[in-house]
N, C-alpha and C. Protein backbone atom coordinates (compact mmCIF):
# COMPACT_ATOMS: atom_id res chain seq x y z
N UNK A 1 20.67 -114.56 79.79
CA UNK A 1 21.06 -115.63 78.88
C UNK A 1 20.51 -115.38 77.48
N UNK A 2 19.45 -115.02 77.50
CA UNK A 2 18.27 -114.58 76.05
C UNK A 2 19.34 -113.46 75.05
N UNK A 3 19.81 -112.79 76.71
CA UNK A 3 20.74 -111.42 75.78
C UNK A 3 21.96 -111.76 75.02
N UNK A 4 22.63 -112.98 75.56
CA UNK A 4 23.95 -113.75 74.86
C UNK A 4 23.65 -114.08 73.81
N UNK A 5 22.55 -114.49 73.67
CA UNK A 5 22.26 -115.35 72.81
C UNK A 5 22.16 -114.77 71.43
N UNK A 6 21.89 -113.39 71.47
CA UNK A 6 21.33 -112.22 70.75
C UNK A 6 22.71 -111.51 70.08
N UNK A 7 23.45 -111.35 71.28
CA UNK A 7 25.37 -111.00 70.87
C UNK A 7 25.75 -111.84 69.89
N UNK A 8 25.75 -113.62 70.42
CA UNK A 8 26.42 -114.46 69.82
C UNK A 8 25.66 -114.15 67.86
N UNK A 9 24.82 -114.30 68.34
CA UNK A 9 24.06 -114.11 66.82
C UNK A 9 24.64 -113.00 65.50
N UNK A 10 24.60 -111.92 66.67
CA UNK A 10 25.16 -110.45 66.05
C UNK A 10 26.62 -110.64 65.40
N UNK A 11 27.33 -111.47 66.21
CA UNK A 11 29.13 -111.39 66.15
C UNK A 11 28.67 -112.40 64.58
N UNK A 12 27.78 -113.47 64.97
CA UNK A 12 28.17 -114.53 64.22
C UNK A 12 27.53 -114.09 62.21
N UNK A 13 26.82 -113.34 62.59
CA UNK A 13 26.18 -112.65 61.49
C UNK A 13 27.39 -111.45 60.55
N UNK A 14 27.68 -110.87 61.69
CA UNK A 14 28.98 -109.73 61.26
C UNK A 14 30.42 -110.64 60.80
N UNK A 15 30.36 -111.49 61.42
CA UNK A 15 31.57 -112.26 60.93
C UNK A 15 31.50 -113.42 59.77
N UNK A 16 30.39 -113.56 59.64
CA UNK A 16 30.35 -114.58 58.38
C UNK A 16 30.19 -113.77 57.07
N UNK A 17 29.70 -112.11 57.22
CA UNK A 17 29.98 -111.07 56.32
C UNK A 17 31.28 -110.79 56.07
N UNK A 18 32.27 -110.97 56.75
CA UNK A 18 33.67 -110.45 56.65
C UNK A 18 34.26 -111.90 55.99
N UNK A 19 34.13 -112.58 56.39
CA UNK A 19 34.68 -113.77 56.15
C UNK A 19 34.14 -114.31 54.20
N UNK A 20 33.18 -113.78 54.17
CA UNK A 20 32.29 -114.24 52.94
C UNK A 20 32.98 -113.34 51.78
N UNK A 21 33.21 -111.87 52.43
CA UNK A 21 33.57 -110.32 52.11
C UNK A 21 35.17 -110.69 51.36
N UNK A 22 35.86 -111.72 52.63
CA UNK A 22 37.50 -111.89 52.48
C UNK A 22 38.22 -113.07 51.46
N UNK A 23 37.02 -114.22 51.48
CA UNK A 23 37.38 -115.09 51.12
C UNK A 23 38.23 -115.05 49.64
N UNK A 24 36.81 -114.43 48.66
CA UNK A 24 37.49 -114.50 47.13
C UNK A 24 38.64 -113.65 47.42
N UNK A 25 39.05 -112.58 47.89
CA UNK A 25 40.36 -112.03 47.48
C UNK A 25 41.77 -112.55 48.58
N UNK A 26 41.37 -114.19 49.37
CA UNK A 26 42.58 -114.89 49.28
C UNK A 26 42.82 -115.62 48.80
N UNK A 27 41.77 -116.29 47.98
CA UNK A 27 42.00 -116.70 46.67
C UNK A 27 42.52 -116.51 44.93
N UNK A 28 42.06 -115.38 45.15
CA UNK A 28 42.30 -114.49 44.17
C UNK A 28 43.16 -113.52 43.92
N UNK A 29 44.23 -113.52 44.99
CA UNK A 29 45.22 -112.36 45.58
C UNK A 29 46.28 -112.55 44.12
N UNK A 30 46.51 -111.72 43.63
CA UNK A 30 47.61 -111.37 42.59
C UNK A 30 49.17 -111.67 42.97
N UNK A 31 49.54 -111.63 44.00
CA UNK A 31 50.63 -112.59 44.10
C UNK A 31 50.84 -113.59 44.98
N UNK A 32 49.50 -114.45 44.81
CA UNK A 32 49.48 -115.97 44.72
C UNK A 32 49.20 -116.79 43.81
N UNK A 33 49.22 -117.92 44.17
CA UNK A 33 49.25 -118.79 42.99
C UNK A 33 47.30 -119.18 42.79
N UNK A 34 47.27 -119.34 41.52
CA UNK A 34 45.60 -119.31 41.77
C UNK A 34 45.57 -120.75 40.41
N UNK A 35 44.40 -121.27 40.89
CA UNK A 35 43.98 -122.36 40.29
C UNK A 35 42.89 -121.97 39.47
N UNK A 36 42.30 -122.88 38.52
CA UNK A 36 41.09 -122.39 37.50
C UNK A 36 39.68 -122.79 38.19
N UNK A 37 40.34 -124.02 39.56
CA UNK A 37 39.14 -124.50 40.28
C UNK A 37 38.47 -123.06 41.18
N UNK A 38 39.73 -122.34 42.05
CA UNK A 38 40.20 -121.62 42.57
C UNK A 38 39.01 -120.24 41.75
N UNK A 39 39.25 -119.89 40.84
CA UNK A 39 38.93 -118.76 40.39
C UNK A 39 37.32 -119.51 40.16
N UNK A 40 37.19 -120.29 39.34
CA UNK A 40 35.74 -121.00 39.27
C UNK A 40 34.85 -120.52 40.40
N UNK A 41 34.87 -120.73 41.85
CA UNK A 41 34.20 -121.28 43.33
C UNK A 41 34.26 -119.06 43.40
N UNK A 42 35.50 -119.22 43.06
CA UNK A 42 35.29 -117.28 43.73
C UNK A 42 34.76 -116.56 42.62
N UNK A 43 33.88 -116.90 41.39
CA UNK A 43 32.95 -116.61 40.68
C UNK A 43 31.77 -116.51 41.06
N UNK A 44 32.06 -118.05 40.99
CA UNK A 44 30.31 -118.59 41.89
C UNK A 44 29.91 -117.94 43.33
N UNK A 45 30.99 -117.77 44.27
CA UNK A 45 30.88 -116.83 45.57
C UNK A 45 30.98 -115.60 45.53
N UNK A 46 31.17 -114.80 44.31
CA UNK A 46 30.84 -113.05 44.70
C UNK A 46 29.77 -112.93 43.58
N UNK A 47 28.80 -114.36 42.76
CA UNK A 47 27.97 -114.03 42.14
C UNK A 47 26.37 -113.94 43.75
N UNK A 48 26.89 -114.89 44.49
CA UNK A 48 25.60 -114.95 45.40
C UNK A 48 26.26 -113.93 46.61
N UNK A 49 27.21 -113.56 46.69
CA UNK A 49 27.04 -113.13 48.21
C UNK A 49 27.20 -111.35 47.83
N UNK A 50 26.84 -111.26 46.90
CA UNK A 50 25.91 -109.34 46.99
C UNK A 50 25.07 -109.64 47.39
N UNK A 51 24.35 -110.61 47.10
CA UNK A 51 23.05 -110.51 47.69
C UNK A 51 22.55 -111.17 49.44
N UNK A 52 23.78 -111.79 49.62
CA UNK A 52 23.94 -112.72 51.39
C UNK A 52 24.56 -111.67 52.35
N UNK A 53 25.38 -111.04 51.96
CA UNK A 53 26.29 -110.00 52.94
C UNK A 53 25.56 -108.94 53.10
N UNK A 54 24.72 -108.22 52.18
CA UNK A 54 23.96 -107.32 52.52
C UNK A 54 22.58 -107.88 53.76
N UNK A 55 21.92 -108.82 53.02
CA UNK A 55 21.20 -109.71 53.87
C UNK A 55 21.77 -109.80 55.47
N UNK A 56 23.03 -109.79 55.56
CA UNK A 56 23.72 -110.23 56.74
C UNK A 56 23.68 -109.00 57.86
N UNK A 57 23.79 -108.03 56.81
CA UNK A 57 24.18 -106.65 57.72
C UNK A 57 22.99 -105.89 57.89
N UNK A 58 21.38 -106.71 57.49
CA UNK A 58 20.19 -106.33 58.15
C UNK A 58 19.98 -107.25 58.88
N UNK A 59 20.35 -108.16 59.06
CA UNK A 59 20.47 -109.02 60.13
C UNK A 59 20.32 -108.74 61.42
N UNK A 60 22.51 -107.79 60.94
CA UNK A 60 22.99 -107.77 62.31
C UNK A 60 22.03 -106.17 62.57
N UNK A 61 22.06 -104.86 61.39
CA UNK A 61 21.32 -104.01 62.07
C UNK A 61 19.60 -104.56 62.91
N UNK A 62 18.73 -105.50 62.31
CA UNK A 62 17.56 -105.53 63.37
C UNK A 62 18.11 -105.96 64.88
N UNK A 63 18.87 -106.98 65.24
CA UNK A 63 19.49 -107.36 65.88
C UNK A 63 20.35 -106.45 67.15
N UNK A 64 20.46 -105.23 66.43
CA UNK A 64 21.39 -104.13 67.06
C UNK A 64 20.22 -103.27 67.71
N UNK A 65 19.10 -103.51 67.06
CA UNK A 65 17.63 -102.77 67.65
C UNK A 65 16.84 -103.02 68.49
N UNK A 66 17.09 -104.59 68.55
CA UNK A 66 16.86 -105.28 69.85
C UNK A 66 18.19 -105.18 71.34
N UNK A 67 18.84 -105.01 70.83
CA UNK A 67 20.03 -105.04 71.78
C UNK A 67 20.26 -103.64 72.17
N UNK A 68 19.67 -102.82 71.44
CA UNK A 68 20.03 -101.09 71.73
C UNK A 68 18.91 -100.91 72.90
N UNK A 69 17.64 -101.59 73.45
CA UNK A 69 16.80 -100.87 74.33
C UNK A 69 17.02 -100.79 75.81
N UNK A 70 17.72 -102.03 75.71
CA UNK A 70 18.09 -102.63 76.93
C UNK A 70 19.43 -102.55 77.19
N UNK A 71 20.55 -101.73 76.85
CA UNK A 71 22.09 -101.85 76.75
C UNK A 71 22.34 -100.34 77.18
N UNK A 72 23.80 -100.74 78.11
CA UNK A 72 24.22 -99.72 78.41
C UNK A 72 25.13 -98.91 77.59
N UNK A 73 25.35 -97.74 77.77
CA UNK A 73 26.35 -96.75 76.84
C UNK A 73 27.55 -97.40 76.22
N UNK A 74 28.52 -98.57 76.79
CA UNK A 74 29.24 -98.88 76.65
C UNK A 74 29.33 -100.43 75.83
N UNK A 75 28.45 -101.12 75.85
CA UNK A 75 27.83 -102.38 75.04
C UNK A 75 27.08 -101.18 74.05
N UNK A 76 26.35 -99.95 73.96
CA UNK A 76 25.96 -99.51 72.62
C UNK A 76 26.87 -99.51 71.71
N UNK A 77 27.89 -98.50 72.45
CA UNK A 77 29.13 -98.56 71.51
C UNK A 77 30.14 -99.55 71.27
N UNK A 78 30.44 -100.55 71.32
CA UNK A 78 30.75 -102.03 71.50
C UNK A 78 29.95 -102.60 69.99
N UNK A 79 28.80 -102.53 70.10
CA UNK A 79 27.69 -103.23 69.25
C UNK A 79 28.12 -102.23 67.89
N UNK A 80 28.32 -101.28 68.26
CA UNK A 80 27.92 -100.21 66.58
C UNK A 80 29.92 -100.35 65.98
N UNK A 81 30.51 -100.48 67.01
CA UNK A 81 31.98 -101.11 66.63
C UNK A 81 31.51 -102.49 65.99
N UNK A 82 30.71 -103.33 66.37
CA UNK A 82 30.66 -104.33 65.50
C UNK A 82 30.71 -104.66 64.73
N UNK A 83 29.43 -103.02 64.29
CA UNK A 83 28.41 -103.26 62.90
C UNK A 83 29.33 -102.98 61.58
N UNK A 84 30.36 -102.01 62.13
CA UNK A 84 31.58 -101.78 61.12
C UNK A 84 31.94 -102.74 60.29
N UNK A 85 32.27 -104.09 61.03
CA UNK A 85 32.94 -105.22 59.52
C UNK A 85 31.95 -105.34 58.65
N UNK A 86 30.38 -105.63 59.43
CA UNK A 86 29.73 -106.44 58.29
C UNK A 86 29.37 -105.28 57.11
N UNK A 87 29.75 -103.76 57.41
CA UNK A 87 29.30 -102.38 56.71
C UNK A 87 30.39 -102.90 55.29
N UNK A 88 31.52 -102.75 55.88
CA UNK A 88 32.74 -102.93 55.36
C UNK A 88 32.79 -104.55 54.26
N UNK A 89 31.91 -104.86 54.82
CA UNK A 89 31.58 -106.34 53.92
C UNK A 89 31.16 -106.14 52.65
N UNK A 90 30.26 -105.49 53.22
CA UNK A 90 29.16 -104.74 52.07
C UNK A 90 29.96 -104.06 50.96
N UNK A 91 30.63 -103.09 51.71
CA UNK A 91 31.46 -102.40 50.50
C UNK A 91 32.38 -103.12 49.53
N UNK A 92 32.80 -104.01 50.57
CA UNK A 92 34.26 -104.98 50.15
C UNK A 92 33.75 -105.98 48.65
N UNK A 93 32.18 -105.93 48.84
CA UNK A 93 31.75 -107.61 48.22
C UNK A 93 31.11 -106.75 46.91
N UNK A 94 31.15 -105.20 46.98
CA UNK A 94 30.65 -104.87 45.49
C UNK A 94 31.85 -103.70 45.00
N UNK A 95 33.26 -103.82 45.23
CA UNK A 95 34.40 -103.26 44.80
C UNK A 95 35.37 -104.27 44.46
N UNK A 96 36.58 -103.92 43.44
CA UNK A 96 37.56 -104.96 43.68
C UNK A 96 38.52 -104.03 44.07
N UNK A 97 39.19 -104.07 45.25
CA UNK A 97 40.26 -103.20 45.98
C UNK A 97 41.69 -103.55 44.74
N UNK A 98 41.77 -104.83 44.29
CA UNK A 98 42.99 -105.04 43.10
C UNK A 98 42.90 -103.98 41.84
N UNK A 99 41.61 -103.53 41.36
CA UNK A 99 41.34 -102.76 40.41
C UNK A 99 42.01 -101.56 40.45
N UNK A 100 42.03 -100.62 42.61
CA UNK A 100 42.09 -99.78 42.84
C UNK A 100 43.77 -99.66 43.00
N UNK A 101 44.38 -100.59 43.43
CA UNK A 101 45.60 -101.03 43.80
C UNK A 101 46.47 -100.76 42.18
N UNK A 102 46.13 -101.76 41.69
CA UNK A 102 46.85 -101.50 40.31
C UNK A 102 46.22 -101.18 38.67
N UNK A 103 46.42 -100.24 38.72
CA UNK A 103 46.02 -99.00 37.79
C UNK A 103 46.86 -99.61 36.63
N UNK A 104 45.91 -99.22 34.93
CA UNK A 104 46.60 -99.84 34.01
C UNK A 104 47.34 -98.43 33.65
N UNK A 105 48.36 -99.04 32.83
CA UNK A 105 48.81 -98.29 32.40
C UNK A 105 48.47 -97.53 31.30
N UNK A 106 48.24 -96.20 31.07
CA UNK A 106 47.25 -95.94 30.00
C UNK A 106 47.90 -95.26 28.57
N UNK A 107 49.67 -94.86 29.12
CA UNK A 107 50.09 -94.27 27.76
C UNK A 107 51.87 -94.64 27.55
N UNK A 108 52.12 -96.01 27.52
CA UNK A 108 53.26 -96.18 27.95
C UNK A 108 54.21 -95.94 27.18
N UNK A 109 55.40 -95.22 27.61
CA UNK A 109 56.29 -94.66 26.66
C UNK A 109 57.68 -95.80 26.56
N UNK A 110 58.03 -95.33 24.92
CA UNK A 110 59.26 -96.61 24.01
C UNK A 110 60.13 -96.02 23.86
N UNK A 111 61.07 -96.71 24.38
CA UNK A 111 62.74 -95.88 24.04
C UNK A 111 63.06 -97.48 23.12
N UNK A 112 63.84 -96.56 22.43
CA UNK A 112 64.58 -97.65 21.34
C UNK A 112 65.58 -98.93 22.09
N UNK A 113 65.43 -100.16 21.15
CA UNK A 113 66.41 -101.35 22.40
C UNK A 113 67.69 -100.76 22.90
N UNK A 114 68.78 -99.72 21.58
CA UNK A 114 70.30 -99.15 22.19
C UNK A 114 69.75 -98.24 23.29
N UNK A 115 68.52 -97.64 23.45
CA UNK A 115 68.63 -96.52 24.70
C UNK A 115 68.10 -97.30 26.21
N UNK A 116 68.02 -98.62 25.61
CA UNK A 116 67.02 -98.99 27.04
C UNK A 116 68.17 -99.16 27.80
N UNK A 117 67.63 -98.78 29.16
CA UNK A 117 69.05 -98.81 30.51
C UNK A 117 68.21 -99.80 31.80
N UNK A 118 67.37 -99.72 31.54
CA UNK A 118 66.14 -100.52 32.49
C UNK A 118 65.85 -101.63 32.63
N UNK A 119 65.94 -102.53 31.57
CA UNK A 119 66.02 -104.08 31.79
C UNK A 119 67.41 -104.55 31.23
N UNK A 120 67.58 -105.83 32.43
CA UNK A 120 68.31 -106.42 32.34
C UNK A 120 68.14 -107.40 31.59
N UNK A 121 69.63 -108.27 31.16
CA UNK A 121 69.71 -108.99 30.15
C UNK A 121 68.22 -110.53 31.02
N UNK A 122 68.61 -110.57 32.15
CA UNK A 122 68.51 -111.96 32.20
C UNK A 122 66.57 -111.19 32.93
N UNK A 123 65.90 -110.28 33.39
CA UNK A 123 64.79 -109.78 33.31
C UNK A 123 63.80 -110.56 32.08
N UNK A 124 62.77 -110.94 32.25
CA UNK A 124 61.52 -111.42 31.48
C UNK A 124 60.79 -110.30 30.87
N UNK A 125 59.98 -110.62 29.71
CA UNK A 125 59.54 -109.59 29.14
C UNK A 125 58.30 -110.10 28.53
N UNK A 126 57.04 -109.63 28.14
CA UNK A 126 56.20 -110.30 27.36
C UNK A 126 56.63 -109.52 26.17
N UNK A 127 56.72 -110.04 24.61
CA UNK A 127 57.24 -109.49 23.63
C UNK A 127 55.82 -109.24 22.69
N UNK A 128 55.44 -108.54 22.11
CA UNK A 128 54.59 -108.63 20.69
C UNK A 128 54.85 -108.34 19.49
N UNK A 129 54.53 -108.78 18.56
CA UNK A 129 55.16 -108.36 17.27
C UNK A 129 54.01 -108.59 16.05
N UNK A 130 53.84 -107.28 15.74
CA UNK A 130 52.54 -107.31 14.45
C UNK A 130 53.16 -106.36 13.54
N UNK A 131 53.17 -107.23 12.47
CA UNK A 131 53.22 -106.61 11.25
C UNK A 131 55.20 -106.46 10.86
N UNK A 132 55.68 -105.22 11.06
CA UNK A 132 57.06 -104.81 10.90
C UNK A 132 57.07 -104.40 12.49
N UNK A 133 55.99 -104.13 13.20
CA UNK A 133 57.21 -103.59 14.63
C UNK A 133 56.56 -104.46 15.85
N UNK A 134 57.63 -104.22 16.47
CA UNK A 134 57.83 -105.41 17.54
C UNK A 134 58.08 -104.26 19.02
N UNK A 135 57.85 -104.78 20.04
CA UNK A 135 57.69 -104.19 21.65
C UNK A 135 57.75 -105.24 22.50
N UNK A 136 58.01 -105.11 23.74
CA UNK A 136 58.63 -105.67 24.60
C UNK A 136 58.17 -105.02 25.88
N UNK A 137 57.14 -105.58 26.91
CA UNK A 137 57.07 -105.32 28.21
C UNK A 137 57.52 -105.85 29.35
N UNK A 138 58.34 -105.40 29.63
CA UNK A 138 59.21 -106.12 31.43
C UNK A 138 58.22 -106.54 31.96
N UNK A 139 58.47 -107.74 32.48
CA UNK A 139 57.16 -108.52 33.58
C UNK A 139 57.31 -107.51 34.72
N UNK A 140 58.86 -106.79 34.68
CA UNK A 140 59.09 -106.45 36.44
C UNK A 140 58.09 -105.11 36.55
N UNK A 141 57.36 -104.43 35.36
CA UNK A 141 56.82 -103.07 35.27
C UNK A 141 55.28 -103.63 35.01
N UNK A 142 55.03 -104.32 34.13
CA UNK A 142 53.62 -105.18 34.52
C UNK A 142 53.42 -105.57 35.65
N UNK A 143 54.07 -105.97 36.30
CA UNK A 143 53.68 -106.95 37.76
C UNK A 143 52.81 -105.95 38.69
N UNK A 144 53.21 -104.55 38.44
CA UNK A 144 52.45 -103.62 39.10
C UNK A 144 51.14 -102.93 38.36
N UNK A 145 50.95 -102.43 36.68
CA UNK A 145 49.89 -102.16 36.28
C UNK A 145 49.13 -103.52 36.09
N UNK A 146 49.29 -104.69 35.73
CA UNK A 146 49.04 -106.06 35.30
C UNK A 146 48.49 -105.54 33.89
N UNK A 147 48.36 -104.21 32.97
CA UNK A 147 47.89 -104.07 32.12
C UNK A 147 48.21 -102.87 31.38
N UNK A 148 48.54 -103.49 30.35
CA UNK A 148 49.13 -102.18 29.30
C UNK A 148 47.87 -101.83 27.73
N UNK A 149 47.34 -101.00 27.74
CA UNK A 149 46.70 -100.90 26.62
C UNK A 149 47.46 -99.88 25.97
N UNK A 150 48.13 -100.83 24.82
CA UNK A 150 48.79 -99.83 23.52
C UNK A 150 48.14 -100.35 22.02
N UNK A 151 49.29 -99.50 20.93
CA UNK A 151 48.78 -99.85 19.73
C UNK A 151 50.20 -100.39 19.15
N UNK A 152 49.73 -101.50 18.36
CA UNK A 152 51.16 -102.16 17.53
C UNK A 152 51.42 -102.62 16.41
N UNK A 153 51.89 -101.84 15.55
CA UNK A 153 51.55 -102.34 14.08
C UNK A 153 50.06 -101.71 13.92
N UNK A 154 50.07 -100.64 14.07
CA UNK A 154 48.33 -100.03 13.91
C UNK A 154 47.46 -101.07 14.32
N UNK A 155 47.40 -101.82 15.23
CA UNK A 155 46.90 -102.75 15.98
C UNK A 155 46.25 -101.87 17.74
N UNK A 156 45.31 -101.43 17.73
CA UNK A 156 45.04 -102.25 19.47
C UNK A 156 45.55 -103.02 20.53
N UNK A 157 45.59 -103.06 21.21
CA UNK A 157 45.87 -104.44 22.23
C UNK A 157 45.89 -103.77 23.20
N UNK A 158 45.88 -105.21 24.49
CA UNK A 158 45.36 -105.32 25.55
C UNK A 158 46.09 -106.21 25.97
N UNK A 159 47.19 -105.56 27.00
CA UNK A 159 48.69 -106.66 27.10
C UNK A 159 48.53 -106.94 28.77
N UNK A 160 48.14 -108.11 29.18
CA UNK A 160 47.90 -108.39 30.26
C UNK A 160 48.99 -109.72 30.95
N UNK A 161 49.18 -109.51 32.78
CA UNK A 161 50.08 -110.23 33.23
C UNK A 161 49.45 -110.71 34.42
């Protein structure tokens, strides 16, 4: 019974890492709808839990040290399958996988409005216009970098969706 008790602990330790690990990015998922409350709370939750999820996954490793003396070959390996999410927590809670996913765009090339063949009339666009020249980014080609860094009107910018 002492030994359940020790599992339940382990699962419950590894899983509140995954769960802690998952939360901000279903909140935060890029094609959902996100609130300012929404983004607020998943600030405040990946400012404390670098430091809780790691906490979690020495937890579950002392835990796995107690459970390794007394366990057979098949509960060892069972237990070290465990230890995987809360590892994976760890990684998850100091990367942003969206960063890795969508890459900005870093040198984007302009065909004149008569040569464009690519957007359609009724297609969305974010437009900018500094100085004498003016540009135009398809939401449908943002939606995948979410970020264009060009120059406009000898301007900088940082064209985000």
């Amino acid at each position: 019974m002492k030994k359940l008790k020790w599992w339940v602990a382990y699962l419950l330790a590894g899983g509140a890492a995954m769960y802690l690990a998952i939360k901000p990015y279903r909140i935060i998922h890029p094609k959902l709808p996100q609130t300012p409350e929404g983004l607020e709370f998943v600030y405040q939750l990946k400012q404390w839990t670098v430091f809780v999820i790691p906490i979690l996954l020495v937890i579950c490793l002392a835990i796995l040290v107690l459970l390794w003396q007394k366990s057979r070959w098949w509960t060892k390996l069972l237990s070290v399958i465990c230890l995987a999410p809360a590892g994976f927590a760890v990684w998850l809670v100091n990367t942003n996988p969206f960063e890795m996913m969508f890459n900005p765009l870093p040198k984007p090339e302009f065909v004149k409005i008569e040569e464009v063949d690519f957007v359609n009339d009724e297609d969305m666009v974010i437009a900018v216009n500094i100085g004498q020249e003016s540009v135009a980014y398809p939401i449908r080609q943002m939606a995948y970098h979410h970020i264009v860094q060009d120059i406009v009107g000898g301007v900088p910018i940082a064209v985000t969706y």
